[in-house]
Protein backbone atom coordinates (compact mmCIF):
# COMPACT_ATOMS: atom_id res chain seq x y z
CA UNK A 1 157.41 9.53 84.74
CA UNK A 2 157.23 7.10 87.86
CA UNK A 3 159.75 4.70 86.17
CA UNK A 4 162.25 7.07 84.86
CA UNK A 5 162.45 8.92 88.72
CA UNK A 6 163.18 5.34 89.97
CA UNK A 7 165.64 4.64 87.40
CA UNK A 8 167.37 7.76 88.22
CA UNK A 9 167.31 7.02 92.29
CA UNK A 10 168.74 4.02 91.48
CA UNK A 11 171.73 5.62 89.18
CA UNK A 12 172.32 8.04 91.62
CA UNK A 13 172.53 5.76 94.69
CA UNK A 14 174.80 3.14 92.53
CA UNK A 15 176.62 6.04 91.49
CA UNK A 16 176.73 7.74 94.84
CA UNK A 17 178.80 4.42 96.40
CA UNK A 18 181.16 4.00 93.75
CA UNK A 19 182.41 7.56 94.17
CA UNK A 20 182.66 6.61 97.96
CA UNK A 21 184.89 3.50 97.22
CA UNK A 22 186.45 5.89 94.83
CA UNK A 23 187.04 8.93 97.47
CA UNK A 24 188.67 6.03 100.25
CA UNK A 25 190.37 4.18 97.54
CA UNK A 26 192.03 7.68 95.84
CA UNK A 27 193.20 8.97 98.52
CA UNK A 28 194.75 5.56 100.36
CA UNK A 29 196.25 5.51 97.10
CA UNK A 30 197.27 9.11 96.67
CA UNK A 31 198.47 9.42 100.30
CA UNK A 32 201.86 6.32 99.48
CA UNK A 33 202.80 8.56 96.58
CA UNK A 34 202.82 12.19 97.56
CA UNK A 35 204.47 10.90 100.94
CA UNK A 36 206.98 9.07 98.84
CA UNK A 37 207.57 12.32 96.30
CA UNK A 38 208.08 15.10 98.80
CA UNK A 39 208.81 13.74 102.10
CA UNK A 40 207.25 13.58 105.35
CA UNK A 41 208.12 17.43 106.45
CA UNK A 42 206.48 18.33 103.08
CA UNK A 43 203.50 16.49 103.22
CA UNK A 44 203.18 17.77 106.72
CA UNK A 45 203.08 21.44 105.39
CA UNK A 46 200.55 20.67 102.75
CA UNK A 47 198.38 19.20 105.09
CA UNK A 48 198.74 22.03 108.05
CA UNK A 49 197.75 24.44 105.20
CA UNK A 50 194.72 21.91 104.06
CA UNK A 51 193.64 20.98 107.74
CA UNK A 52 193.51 25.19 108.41
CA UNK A 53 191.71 25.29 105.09
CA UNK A 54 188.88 22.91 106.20
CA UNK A 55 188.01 24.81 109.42
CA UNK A 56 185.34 26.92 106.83
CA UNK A 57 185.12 24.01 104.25
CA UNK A 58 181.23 23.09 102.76
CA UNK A 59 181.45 20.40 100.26
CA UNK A 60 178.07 18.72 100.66
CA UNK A 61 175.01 19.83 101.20
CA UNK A 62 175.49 21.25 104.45
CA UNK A 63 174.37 24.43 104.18
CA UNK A 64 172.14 23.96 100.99
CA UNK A 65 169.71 22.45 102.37
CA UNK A 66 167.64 25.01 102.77
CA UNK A 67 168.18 25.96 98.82
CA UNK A 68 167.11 22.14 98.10
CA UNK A 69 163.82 22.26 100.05
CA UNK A 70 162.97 26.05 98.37
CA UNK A 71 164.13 25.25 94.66
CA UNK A 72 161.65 22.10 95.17
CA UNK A 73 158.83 24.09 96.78
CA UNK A 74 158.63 26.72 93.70
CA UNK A 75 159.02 24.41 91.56
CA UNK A 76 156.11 22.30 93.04
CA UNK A 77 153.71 25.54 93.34
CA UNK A 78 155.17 27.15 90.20
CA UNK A 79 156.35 30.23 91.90
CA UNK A 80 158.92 31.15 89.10
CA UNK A 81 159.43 35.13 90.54
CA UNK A 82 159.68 33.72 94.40
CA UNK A 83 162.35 31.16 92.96
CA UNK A 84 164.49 33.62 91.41
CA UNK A 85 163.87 36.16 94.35
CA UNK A 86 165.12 33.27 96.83
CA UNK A 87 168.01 32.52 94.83
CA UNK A 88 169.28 35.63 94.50
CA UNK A 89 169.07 36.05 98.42
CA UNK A 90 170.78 32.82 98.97
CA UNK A 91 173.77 33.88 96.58
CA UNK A 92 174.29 37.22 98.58
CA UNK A 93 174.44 35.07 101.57
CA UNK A 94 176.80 32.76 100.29
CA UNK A 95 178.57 35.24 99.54
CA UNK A 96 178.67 37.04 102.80
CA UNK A 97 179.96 33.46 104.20
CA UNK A 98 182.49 33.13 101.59
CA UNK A 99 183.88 36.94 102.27
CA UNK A 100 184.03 35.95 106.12
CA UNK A 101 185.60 32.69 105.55
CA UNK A 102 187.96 33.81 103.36
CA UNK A 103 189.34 36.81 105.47
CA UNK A 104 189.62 34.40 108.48
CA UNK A 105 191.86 32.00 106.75
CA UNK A 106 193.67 34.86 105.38
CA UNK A 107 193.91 36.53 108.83
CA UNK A 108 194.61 33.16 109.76
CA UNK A 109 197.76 33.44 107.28
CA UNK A 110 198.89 36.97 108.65
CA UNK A 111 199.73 35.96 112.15
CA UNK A 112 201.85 32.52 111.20
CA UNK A 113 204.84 33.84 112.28
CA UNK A 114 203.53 34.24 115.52
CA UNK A 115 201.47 30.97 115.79
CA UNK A 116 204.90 29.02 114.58
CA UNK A 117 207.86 30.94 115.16
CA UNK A 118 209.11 28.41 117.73
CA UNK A 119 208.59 25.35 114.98
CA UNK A 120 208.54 26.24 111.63
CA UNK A 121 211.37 28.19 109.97
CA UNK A 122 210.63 31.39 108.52
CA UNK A 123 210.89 29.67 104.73
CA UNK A 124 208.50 27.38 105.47
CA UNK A 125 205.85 29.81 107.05
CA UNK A 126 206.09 31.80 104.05
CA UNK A 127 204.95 28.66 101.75
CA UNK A 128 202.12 27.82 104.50
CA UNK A 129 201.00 31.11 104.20
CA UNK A 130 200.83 31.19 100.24
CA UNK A 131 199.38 27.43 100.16
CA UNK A 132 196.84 29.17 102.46
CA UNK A 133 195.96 32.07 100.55
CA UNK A 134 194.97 29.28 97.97
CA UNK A 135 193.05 27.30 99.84
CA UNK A 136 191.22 30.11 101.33
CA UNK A 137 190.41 31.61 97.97
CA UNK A 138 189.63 27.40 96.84
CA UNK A 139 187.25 27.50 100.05
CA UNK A 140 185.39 30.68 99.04
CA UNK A 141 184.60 29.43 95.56
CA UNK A 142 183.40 26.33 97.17
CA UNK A 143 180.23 28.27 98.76
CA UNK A 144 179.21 28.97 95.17
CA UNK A 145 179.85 25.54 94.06
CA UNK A 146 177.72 24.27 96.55
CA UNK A 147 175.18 26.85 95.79
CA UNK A 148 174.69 25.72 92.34
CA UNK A 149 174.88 22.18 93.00
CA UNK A 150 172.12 22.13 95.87
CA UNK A 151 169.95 24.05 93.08
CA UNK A 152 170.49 21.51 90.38
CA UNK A 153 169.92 18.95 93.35
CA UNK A 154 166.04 20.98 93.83
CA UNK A 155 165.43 19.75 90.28
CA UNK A 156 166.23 16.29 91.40
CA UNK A 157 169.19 15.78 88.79
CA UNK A 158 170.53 13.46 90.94
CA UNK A 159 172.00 11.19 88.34
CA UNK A 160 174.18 14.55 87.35
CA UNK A 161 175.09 15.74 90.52
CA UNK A 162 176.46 12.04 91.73
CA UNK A 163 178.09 12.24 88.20
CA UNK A 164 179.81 15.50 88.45
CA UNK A 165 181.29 14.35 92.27
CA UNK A 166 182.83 11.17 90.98
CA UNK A 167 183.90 12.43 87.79
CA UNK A 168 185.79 15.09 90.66
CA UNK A 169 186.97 12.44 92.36
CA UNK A 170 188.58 10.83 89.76
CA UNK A 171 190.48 13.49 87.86
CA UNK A 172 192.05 14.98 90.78
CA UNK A 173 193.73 11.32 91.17
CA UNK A 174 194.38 11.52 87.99
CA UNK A 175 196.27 14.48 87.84
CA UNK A 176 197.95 13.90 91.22
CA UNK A 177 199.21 10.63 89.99
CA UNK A 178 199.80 11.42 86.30
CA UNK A 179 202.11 14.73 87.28
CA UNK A 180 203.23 13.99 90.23
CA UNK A 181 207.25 13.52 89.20
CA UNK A 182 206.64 17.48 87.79
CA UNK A 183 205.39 18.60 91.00
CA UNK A 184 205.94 20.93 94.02
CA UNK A 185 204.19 20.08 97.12
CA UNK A 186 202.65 23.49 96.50
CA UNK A 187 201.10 22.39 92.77
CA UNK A 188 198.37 20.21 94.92
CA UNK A 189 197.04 23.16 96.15
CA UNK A 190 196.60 24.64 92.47
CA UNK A 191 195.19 21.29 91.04
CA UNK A 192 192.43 21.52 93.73
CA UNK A 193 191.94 25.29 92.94
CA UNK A 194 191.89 24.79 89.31
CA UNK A 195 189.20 21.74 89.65
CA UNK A 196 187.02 23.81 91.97
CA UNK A 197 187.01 26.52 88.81
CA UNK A 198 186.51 24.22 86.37
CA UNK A 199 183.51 22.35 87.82
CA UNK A 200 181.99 25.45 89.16
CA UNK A 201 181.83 26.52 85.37
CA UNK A 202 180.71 23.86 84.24
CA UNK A 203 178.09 23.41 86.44
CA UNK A 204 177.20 27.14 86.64
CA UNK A 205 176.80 26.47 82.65
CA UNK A 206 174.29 23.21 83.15
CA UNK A 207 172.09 25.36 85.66
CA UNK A 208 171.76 28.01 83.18
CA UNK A 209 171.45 26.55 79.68
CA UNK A 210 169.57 23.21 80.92
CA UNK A 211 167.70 24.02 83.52
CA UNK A 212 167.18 27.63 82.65
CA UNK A 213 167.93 29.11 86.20
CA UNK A 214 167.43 32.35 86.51
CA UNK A 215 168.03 35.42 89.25
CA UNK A 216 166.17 38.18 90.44
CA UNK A 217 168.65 40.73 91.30
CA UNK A 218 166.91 42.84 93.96
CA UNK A 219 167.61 42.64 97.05
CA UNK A 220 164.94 41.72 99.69
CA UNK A 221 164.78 42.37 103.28
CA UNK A 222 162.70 39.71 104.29
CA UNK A 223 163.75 37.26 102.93
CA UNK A 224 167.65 37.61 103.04
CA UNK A 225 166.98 37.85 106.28
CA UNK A 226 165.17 34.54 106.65
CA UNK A 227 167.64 32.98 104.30
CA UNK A 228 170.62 34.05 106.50
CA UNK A 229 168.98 33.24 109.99
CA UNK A 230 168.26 29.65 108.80
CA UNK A 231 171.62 28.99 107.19
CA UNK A 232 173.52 30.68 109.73
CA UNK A 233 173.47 28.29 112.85
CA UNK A 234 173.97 25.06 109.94
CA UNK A 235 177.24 27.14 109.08
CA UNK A 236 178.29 27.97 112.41
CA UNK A 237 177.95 24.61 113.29
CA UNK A 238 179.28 22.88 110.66
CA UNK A 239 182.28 24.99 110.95
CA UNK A 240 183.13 24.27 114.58
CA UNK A 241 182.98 20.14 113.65
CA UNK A 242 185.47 21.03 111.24
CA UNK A 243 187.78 22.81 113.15
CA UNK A 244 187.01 20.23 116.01
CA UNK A 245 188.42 17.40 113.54
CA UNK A 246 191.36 19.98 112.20
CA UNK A 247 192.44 22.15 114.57
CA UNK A 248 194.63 18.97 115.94
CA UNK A 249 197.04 19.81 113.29
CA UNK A 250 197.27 23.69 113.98
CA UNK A 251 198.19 23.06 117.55
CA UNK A 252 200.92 19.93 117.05
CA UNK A 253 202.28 22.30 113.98
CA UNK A 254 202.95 24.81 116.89
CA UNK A 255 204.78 22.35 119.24
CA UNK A 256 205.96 19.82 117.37
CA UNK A 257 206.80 20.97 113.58
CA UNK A 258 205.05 20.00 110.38
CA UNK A 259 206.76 16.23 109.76
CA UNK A 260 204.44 15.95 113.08
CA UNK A 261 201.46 17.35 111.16
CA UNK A 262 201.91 14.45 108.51
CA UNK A 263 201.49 12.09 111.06
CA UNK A 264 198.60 13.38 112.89
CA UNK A 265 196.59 13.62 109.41
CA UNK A 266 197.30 10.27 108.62
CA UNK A 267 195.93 9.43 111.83
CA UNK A 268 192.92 11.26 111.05
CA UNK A 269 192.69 10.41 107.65
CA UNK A 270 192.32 6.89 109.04
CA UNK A 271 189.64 7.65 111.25
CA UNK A 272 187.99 10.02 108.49
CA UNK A 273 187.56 6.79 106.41
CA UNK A 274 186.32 4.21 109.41
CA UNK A 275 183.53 7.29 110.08
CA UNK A 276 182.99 7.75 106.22
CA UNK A 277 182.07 3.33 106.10
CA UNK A 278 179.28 3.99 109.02
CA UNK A 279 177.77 7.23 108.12
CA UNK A 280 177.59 5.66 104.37
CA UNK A 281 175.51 2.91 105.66
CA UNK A 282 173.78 4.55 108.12
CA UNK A 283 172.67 7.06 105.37
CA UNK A 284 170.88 4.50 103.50
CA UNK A 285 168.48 3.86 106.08
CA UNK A 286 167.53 7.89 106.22
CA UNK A 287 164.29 7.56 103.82
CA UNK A 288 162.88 4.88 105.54
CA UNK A 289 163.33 6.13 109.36
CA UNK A 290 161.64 9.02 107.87
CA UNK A 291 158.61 7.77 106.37
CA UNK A 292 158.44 5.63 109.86
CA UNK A 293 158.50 9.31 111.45
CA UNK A 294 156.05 10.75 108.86
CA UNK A 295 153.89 8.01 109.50
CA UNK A 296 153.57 8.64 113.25
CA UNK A 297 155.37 4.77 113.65
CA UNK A 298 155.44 4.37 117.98
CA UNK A 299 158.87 4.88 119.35
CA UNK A 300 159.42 0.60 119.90
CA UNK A 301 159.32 0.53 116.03
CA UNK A 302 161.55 2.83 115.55
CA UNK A 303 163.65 1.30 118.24
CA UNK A 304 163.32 -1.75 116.77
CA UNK A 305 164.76 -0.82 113.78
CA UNK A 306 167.38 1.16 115.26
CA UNK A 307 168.88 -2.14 116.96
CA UNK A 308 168.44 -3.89 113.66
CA UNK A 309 170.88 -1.74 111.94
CA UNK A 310 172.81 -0.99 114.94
CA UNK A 311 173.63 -4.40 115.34
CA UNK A 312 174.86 -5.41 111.78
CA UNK A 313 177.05 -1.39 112.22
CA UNK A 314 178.42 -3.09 115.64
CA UNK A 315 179.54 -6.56 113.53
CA UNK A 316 181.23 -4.42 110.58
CA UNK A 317 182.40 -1.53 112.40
CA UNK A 318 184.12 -3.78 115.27
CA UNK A 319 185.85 -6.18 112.74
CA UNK A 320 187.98 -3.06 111.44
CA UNK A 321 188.64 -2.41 114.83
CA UNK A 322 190.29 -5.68 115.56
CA UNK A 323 191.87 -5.85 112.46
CA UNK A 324 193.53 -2.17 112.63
CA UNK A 325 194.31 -3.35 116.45
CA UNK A 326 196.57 -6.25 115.45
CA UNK A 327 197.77 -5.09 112.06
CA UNK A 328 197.44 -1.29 111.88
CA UNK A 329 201.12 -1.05 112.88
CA UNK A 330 202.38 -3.38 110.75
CA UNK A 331 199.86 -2.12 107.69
CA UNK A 332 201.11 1.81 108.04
CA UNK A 333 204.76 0.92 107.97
CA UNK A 334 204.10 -1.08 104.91
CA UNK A 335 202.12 1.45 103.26
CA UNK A 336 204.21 4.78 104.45
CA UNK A 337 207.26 3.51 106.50
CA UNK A 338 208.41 4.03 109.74
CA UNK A 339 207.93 8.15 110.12
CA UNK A 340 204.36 7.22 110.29
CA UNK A 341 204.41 4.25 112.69
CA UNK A 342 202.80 6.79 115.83
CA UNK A 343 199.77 7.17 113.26
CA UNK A 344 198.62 3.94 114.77
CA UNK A 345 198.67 5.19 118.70
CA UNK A 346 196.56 8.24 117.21
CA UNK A 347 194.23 6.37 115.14
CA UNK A 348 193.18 3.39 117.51
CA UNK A 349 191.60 4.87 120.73
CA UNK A 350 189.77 7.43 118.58
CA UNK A 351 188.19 4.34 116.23
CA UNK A 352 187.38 3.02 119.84
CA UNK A 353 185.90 6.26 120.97
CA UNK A 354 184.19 6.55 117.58
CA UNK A 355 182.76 2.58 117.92
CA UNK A 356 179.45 3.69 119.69
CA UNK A 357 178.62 6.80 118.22
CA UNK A 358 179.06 4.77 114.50
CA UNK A 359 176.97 1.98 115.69
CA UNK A 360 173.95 4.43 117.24
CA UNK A 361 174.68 7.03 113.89
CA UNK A 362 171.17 5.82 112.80
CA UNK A 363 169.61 7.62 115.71
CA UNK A 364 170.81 10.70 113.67
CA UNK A 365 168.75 9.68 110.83
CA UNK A 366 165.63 9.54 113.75
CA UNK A 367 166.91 13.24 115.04
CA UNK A 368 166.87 14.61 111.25
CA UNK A 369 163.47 12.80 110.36
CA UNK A 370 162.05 14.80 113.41
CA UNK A 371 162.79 18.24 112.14
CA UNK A 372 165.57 18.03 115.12
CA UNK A 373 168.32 19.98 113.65
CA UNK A 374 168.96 22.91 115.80
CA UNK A 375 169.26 19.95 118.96
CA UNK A 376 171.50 18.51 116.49
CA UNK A 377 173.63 21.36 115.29
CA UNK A 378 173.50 22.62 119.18
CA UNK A 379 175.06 19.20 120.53
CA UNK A 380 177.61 19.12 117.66
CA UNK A 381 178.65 22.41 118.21
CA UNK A 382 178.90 21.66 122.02
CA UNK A 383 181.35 18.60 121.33
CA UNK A 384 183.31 20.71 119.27
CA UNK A 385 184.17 23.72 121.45
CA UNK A 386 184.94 21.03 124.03
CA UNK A 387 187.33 19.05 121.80
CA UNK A 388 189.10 22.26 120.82
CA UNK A 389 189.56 23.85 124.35
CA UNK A 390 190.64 20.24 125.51
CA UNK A 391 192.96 19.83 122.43
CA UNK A 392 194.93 23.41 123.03
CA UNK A 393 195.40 22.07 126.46
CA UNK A 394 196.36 18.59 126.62
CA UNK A 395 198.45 18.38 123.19
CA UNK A 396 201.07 20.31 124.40
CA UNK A 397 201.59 18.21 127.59
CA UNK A 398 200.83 14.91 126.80
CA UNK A 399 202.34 14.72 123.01
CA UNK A 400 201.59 13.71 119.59
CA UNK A 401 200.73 10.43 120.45
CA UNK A 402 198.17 11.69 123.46
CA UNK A 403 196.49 14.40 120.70
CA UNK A 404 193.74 12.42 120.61
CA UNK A 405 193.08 12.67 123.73
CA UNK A 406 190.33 15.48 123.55
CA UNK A 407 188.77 14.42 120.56
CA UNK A 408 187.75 11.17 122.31
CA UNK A 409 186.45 12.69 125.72
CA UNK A 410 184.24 15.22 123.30
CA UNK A 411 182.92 12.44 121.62
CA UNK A 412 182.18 10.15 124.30
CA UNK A 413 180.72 13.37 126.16
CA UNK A 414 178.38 14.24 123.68
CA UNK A 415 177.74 12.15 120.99
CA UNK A 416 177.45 9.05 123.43
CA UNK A 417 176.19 10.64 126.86
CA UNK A 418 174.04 13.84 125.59
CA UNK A 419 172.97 12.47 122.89
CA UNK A 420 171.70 9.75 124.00
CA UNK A 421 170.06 11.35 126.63
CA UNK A 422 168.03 13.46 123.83
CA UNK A 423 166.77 10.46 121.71
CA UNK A 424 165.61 8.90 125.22
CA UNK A 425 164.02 12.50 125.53
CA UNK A 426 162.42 11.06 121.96
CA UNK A 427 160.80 8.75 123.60
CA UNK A 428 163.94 5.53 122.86
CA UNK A 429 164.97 3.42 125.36
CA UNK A 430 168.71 3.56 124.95
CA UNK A 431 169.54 0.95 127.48
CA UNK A 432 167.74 -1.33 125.50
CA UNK A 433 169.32 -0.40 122.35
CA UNK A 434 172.67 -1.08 124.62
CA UNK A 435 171.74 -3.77 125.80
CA UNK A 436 171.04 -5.92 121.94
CA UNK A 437 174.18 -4.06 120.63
CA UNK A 438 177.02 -4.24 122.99
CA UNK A 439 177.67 -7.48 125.53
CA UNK A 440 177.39 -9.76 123.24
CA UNK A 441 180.13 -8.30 121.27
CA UNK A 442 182.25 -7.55 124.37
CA UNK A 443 182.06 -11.13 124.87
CA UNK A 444 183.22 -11.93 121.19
CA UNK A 445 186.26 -9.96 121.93
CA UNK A 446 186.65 -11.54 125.58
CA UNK A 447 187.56 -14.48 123.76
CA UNK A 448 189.03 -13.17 120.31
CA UNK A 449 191.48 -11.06 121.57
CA UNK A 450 193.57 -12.58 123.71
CA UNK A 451 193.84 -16.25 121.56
CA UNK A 452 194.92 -13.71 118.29
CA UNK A 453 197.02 -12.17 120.71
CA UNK A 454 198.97 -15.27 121.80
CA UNK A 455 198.74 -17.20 118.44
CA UNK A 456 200.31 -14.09 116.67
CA UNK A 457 203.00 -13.66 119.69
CA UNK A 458 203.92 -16.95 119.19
CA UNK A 459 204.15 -17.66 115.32
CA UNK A 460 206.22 -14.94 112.86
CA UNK A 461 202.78 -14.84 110.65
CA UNK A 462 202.97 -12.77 107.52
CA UNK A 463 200.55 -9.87 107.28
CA UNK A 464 198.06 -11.49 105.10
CA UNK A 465 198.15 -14.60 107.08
CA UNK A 466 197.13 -12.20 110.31
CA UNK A 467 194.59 -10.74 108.15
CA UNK A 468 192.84 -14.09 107.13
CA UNK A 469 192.99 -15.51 110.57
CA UNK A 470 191.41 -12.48 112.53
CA UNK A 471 188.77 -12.70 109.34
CA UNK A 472 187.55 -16.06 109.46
CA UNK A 473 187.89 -16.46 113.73
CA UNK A 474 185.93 -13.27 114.00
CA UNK A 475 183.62 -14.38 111.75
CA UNK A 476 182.77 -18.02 113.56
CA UNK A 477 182.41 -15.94 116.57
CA UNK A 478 179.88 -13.49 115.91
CA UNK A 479 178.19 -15.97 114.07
CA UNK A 480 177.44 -18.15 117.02
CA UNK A 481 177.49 -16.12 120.19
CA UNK A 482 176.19 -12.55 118.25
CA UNK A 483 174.63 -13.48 115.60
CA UNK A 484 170.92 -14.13 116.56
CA UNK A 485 168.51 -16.94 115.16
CA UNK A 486 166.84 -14.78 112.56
CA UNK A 487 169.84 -13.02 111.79
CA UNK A 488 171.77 -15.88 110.94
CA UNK A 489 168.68 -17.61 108.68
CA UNK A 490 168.70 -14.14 106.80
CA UNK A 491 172.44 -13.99 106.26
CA UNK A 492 172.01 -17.37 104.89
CA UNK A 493 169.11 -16.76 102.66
CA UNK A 494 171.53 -13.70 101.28
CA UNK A 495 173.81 -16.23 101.11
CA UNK A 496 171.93 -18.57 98.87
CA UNK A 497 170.69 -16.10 96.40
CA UNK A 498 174.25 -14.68 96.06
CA UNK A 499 174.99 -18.15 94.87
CA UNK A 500 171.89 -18.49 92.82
């Protein structure tokens, strides 16, 4: 039914943002209490063992993609004995990926006494290397997780799947919060393990008994080969952005110790939630960029509404700049205390360097309407190996504060310059989108900046004082020198029927 498949878009999209406010708000709030339980050194060796855990991490749908578009082809055409054949396929690949992944966190784990014998103590190493083991075997499982959940996602269950993630989201808080005076630092790692199980289970149970999924265990050439080829570079490359976003903490555990580790996830953790608010708007504009595609639109209407979005991403995205800029300090000391005051030096220039890339994400959405995704996967694999070979260099002689050095000359390397020469490849004229997206708001903070700057140097304001006066003189601002004329009559229609 038409009606009921709209109803259940709509669920799922509602549902899909309040597990987003739910992810950034659980773990801002999570983050005060296990600091405040264990310790900065602690927290710092749960998160070295987490950020080495990520490097072959697949929540989403990644590398399911392909399992989406096949489970909804069969379906479509009624191939019941291809569908079953597929699946089958995929698991052994999965599986395959899971084996690898597994022994490289594991071999990962044999050599830590190598990689930190000159700052971690040999007590220490040995609880890195069992948190590991955990994670690795957590990060295995999560390959057939995400197996079963791009499957139920081919029978557009949407309303379920968007369900099951906040429903994750939530208990894990939950438990975190409810035994957290009962805890090691190590027990996080078995929550998370124990979760994974659980909903994998569960899940596993829904596929089976609702949706009567079903395997064909025979193994097939062809296809496996097909399935692997097609997955393969998606892993590859999604695996290299992680350790490009992770491997920070690997390399300031071996130079610096693990309280150090604490504070370069925080930093990141930061920076994970400023990308998480762009890619989460950006996202929404995905269907529609692709019908434009579909629909053969010219490349100035697809332009066109590139610089639409990109401009409201540039007003959002640049207010939490300038309010992390003048408070962020102040904010982290309140919220974790002083070990985590360098957090800030970390966090700021890479929100800068991510700035541009946030407020052109929606050219993504253009590149993945296209069909574009080995150009894609190629350039983010590119920015990655460069951000890793510039990280093991530079942290080590310019500090914790300068690790994010690298990360911010990949990004501006790639996901400014070479991408943006490929979408003018597309057929875009980046210089135009420039052009309606950027002076303007270098002028707003030409003149924004520097009066904050004074009024706050001159004046003991309290915190939420600071916050309210950045709010309200950034927002007269942009409304009259970025702001256009339309813009401004539709923000005030909005305006109107929010009152109405």
């Amino acid at each position: 039914m038409p009606g009921t498949r709209k109803n259940e878009l709509n669920i799922s999209v509602l549902l899909s943002y309040i597990g987003l406010f739910a992810n950034v708000a659980g773990s801002l709030a999570v983050v005060p209490i296990v600091v405040n339980a264990f310790g900065t050194a602690e927290y710092g060796l749960y998160m070295l063992a987490y950020s080495v855990g990520m490097y072959v991490n697949v929540d989403g749908l990644g590398i399911g993609g392909l399992v989406v578009r096949q489970v909804k082809a069969h379906l479509t055409l009624r191939e019941e004995a291809n569908q079953r054949s597929f699946l089958f396929q995929a698991l052994l690949v999965f599986a395959l990926m899971a084996l690898a992944s597994f022994a490289a966190l594991m071999l990962i784990g044999a050599s830590a006494e190598a990689i930190f014998a000159r700052s971690i103590d040999a007590g220490n190493i040995a609880r890195f290397r069992w948190m590991l083991g955990l994670t690795a075997l957590n990060c295995a499982l999560m390959f057939f997780y995400n197996l079963i959940i791009s499957v139920i996602t081919g029978y557009d269950k949407l309303v379920f799947i968007k369900g099951v993630a906040l429903f994750r989201i939530l208990i894990r808080v939950a438990l975190i919060i409810g035994l957290i005076g009962r805890l090691r630092v190590e027990s996080l790692v078995v929550i998370d393990l124990a979760i994974t199980a659980a909903l994998i289970a569960f899940t596993l149970a829904y596929a089976l008994a609702k949706l009567k999924v079903r395997l064909r265990p025979r193994f097939d050439k062809g296809v496996f080969r097909s399935v692997f080829q097609k997955t393969g570079f998606v892993f590859i490359s999604l695996v290299s952005d992680n350790v490009c976003w992770n491997s920070g903490s690997l390399i300031v555990a071996m130079h610096f110790g693990e309280a150090s580790v604490g504070v370069f996830s925080i930093a990141m953790t930061l920076c994970g939630v400023f990308s998480q608010l762009s890619a989460s708007i950006s996202g929404l504009f995905l269907p529609g960029m692709t019908q434009l595609v579909v629909t053969h639109a010219p490349p100035a209407e697809l332009l066109k509404k590139m610089i639409s979005i990109g401009r409201s991403l540039m007003a959002l995205m640049t207010l939490v700049i300038v309010g992390f800029g003048f408070v962020g300090r102040e904010f982290l000391v309140m919220y974790l205390g002083e070990a985590f005051y360098h957090a800030y030096s970390i966090a700021l220039p890479l929100m800068i360097a991510l700035l541009y890339p946030s407020v052109q994400l929606v050219g993504d959405s253009v590149i993945q309407a296209m069909d574009r995704f080995n150009a894609r996967s190629a350039i983010q694999l590119l920015s990655s190996l460069t951000a890793i070979a510039l990280g093991w260099w530079l942290i080590p002689r310019l500090g914790l504060e300068g690790s994010w050095v690298g990360l911010a000359v990949s990004v501006v390397v790639f996901r400014v310059g070479v991408t943006n020469a490929y979408l003018m490849r597309l057929g875009l004229s980046m210089r135009v989108f420039f052009m309606q997206t950027v002076p303007r708001m270098a002028l707003v903070l030409a003149m924004l900046c520097p009066v904050v700057w004074l009024l706050f140097n001159a004046a003991q304001t309290a915190f939420i004082a600071k916050c309210l006066i950045i709010s309200a003189a950034y927002a007269v601002l942009t409304w009259l020198c970025y702001f256009s004329r339309d813009e401004r009559l539709k923000l005030a229609r909005l305006a109107r029927r929010g009152r109405g």
